[in-house]
PDB file of N, CA and C in Angstrom:
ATOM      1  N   UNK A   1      -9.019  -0.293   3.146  1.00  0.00           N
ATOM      2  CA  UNK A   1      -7.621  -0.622   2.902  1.00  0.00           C
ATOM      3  C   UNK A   1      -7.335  -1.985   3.509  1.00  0.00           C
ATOM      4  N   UNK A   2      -6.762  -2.802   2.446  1.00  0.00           N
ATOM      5  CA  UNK A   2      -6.025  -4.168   3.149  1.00  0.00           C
ATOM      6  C   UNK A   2      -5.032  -3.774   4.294  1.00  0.00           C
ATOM      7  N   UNK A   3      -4.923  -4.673   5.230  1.00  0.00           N
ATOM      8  CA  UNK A   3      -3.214  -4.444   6.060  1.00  0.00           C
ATOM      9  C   UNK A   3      -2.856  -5.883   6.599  1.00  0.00           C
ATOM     10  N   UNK A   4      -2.161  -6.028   6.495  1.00  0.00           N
ATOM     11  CA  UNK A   4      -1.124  -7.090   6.914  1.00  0.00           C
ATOM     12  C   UNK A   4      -0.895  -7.013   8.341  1.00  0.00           C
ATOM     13  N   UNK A   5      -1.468  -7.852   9.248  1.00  0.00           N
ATOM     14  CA  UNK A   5      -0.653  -7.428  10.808  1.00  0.00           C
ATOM     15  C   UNK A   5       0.349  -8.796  10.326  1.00  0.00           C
ATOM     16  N   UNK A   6       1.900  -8.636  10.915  1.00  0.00           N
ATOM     17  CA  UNK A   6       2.946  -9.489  11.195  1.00  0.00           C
ATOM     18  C   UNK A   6       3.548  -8.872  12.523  1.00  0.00           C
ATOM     19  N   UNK A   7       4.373 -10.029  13.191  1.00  0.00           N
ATOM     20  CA  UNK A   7       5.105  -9.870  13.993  1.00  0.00           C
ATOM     21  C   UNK A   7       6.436  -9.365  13.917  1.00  0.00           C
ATOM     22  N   UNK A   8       7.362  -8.993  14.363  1.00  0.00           N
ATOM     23  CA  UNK A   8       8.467  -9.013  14.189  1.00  0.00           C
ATOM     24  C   UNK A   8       9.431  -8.772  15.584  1.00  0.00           C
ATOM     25  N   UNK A   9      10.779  -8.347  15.413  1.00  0.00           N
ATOM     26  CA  UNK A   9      11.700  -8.277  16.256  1.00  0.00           C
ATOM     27  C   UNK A   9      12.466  -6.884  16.411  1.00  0.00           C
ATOM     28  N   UNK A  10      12.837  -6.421  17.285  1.00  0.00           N
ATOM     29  CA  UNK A  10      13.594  -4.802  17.232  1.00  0.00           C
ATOM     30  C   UNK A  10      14.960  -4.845  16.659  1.00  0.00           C
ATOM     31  N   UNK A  11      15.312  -5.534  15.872  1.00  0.00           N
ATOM     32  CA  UNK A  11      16.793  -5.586  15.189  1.00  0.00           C
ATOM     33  C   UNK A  11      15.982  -6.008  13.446  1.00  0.00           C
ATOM     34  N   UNK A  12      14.268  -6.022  13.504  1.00  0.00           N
ATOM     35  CA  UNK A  12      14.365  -5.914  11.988  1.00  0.00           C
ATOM     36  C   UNK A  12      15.311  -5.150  10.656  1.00  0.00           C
ATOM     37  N   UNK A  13      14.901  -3.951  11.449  1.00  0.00           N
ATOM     38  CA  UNK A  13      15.241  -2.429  10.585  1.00  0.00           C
ATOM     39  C   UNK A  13      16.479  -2.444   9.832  1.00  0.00           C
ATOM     40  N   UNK A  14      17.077  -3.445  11.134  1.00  0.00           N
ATOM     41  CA  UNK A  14      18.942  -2.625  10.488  1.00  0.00           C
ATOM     42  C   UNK A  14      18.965  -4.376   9.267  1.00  0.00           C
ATOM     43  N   UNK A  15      18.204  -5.254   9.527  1.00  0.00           N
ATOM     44  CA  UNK A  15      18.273  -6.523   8.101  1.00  0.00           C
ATOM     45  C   UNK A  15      17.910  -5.744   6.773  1.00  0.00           C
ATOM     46  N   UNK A  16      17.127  -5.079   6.896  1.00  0.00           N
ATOM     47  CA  UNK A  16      16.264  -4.513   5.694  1.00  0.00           C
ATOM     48  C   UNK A  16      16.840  -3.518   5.103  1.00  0.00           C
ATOM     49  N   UNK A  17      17.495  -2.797   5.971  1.00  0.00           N
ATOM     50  CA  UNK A  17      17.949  -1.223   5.976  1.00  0.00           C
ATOM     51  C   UNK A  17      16.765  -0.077   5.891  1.00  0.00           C
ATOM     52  N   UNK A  18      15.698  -0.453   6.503  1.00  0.00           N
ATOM     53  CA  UNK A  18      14.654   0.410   6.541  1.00  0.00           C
ATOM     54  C   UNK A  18      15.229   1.360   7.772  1.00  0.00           C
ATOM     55  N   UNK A  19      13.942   2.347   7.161  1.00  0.00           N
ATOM     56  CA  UNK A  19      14.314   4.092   8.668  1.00  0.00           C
ATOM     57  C   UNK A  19      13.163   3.662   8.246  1.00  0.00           C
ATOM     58  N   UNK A  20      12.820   5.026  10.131  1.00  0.00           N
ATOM     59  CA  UNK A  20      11.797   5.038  10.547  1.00  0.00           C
ATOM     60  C   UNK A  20      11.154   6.344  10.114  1.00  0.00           C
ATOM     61  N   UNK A  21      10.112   7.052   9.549  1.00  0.00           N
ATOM     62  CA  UNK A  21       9.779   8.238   9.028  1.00  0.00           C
ATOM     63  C   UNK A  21       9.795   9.343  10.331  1.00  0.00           C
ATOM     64  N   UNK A  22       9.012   8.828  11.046  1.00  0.00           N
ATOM     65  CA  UNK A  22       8.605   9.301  12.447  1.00  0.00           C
ATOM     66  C   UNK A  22       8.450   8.211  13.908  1.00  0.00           C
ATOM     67  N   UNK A  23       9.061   8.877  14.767  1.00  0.00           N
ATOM     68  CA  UNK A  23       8.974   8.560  16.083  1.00  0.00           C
ATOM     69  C   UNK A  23      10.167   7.104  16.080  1.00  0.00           C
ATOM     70  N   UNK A  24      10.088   5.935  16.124  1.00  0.00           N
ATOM     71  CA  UNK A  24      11.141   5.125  16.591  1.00  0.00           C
ATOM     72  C   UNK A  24      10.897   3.566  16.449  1.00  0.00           C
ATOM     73  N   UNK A  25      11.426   2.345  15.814  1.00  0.00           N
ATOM     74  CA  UNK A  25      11.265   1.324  15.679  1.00  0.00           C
ATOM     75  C   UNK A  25      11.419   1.114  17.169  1.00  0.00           C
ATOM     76  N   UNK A  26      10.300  -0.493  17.963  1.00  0.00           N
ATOM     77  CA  UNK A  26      10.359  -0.813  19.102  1.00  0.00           C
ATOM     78  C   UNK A  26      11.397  -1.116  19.056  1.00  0.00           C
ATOM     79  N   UNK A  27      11.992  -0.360  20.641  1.00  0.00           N
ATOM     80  CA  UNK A  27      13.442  -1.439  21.103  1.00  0.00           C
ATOM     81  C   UNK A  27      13.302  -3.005  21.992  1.00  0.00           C
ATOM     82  N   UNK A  28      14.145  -3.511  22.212  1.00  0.00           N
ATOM     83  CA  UNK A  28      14.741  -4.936  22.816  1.00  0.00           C
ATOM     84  C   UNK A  28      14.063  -4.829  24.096  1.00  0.00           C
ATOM     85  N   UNK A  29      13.666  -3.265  24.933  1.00  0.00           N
ATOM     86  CA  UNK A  29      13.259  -3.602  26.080  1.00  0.00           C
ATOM     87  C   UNK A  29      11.845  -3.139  25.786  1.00  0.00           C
ATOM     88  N   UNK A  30      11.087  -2.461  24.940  1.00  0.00           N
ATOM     89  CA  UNK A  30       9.942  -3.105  24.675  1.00  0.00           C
ATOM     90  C   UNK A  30       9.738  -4.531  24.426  1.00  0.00           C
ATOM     91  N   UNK A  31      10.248  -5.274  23.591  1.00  0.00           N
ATOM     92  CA  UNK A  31       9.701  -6.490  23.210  1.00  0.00           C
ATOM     93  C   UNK A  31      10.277  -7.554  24.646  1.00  0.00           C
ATOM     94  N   UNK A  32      11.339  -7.307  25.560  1.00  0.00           N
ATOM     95  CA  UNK A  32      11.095  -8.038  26.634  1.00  0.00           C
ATOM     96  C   UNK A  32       9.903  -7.705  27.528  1.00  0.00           C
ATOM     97  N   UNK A  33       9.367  -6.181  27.739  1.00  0.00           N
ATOM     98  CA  UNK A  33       8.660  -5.938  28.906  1.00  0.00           C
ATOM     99  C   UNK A  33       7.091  -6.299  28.023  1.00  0.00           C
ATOM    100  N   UNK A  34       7.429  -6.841  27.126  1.00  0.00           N
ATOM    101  CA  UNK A  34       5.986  -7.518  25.866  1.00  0.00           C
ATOM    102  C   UNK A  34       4.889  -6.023  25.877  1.00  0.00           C
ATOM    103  N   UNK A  35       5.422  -4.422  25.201  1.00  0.00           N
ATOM    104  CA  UNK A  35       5.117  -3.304  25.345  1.00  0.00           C
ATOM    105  C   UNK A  35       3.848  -3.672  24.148  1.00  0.00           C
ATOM    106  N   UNK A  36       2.747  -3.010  24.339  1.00  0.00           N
ATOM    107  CA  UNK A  36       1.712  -2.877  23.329  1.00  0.00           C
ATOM    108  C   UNK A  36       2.149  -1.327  22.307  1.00  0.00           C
ATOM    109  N   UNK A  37       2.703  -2.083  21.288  1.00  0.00           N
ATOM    110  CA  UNK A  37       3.656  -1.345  20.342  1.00  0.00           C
ATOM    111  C   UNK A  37       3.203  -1.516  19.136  1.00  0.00           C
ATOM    112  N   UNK A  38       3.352  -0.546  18.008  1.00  0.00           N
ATOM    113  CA  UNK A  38       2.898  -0.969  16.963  1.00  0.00           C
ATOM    114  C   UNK A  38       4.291  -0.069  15.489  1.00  0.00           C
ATOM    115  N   UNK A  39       4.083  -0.444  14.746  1.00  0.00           N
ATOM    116  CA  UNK A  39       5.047   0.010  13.436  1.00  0.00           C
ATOM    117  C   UNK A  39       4.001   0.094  12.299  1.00  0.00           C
ATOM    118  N   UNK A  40       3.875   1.350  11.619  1.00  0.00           N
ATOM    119  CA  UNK A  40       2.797   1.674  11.182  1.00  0.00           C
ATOM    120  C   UNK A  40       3.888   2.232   9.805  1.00  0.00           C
ATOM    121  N   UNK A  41       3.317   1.446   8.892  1.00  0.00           N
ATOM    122  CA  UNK A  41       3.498   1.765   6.955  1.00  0.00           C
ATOM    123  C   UNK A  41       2.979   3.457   6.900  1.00  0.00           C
ATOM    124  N   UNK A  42       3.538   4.180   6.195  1.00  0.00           N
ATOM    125  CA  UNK A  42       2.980   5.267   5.622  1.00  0.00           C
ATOM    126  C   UNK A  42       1.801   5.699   5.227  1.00  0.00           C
ATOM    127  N   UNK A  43       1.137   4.371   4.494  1.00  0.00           N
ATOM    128  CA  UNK A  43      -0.014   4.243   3.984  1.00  0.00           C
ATOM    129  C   UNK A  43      -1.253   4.077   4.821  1.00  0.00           C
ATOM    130  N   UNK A  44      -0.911   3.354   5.741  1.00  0.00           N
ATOM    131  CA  UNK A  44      -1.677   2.537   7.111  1.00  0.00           C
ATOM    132  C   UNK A  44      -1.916   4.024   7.792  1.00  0.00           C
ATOM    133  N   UNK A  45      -0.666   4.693   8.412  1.00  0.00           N
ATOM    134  CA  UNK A  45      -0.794   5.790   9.475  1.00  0.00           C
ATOM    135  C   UNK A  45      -1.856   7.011   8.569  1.00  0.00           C
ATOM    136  N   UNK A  46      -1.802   7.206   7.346  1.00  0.00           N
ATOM    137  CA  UNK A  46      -2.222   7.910   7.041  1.00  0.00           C
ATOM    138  C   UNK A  46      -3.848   7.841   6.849  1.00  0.00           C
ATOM    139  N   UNK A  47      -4.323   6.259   6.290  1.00  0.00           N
ATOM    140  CA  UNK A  47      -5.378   5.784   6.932  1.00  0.00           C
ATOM    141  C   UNK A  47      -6.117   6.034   7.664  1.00  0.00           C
ATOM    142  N   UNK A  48      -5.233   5.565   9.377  1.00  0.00           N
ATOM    143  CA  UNK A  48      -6.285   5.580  10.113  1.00  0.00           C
ATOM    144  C   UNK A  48      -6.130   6.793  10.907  1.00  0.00           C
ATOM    145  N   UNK A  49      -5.188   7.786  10.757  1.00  0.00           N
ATOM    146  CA  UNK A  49      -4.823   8.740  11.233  1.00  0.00           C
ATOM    147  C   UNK A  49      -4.550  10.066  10.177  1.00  0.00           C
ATOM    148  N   UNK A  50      -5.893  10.674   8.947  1.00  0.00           N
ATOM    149  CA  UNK A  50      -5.426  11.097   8.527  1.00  0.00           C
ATOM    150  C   UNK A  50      -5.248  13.034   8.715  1.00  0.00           C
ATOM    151  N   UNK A  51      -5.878  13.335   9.897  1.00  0.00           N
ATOM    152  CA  UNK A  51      -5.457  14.750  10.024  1.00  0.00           C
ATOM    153  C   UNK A  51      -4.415  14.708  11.610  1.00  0.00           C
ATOM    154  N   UNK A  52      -4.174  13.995  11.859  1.00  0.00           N
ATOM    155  CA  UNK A  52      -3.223  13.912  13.188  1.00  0.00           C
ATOM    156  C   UNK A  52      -2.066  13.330  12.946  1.00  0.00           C
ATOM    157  N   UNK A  53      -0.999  13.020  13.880  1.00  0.00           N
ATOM    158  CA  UNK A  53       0.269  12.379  13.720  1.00  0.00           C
ATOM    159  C   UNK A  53      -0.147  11.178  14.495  1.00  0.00           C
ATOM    160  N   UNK A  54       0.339  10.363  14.048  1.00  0.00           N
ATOM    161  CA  UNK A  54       0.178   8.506  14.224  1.00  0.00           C
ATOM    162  C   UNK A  54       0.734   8.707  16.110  1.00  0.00           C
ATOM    163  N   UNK A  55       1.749   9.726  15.918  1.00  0.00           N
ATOM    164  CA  UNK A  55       2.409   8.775  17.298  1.00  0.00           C
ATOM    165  C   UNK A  55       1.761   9.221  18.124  1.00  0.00           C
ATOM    166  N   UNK A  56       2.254   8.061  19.548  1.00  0.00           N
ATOM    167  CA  UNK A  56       0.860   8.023  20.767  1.00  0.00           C
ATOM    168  C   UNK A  56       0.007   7.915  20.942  1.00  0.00           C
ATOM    169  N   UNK A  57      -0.715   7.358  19.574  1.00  0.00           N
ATOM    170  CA  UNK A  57      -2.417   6.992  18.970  1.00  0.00           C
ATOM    171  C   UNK A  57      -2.704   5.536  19.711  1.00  0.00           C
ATOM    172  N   UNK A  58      -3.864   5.330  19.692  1.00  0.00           N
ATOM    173  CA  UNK A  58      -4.273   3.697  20.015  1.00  0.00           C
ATOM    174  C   UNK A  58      -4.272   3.131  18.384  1.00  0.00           C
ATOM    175  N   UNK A  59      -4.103   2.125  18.118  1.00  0.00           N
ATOM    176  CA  UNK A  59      -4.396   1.771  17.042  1.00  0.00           C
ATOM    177  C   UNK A  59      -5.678   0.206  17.390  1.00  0.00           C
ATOM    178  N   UNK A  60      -6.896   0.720  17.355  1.00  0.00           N
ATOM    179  CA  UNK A  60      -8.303  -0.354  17.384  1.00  0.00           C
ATOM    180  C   UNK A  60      -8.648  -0.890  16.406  1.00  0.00           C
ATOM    181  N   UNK A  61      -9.780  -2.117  16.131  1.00  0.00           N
ATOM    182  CA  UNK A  61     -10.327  -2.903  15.493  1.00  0.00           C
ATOM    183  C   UNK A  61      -9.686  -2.802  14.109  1.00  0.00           C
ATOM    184  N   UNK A  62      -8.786  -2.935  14.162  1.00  0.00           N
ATOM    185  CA  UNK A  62      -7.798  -3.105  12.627  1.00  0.00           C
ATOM    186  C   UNK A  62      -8.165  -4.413  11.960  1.00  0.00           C
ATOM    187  N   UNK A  63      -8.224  -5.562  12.862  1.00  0.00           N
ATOM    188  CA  UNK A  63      -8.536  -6.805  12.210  1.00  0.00           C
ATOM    189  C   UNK A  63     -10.388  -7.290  11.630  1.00  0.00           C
TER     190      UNK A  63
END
């Protein structure tokens, strides 16, 4: 599977009007305390996580 890593900001969600399926877009004090965080596509979580739930996973050698 292709994936796209991009960056982004914790006030994406509400530009887009995207929800989150499961667990929680990073907040403002993740991205100040620079948290090793990730936002995972449907497609992606199911990927690399496909008999478990994505959240609290490491996500490795993606690139």
């Amino acid at each position: 599977m292709d994936a796209e890593v991009v960056g982004t900001v914790s006030w994406y969600p509400a530009t887009r009007s995207h929800r989150v399926a499961r667990g929680r877009f990073f907040t403002e004090t993740d991205q100040i305390a620079a948290e090793n965080v990730c936002v995972l596509g449907a497609a992606m979580a199911r990927t690399l996580f496909p008999m478990e739930s994505p959240l609290g996973q490491t996500v490795r050698d993606i690139i």
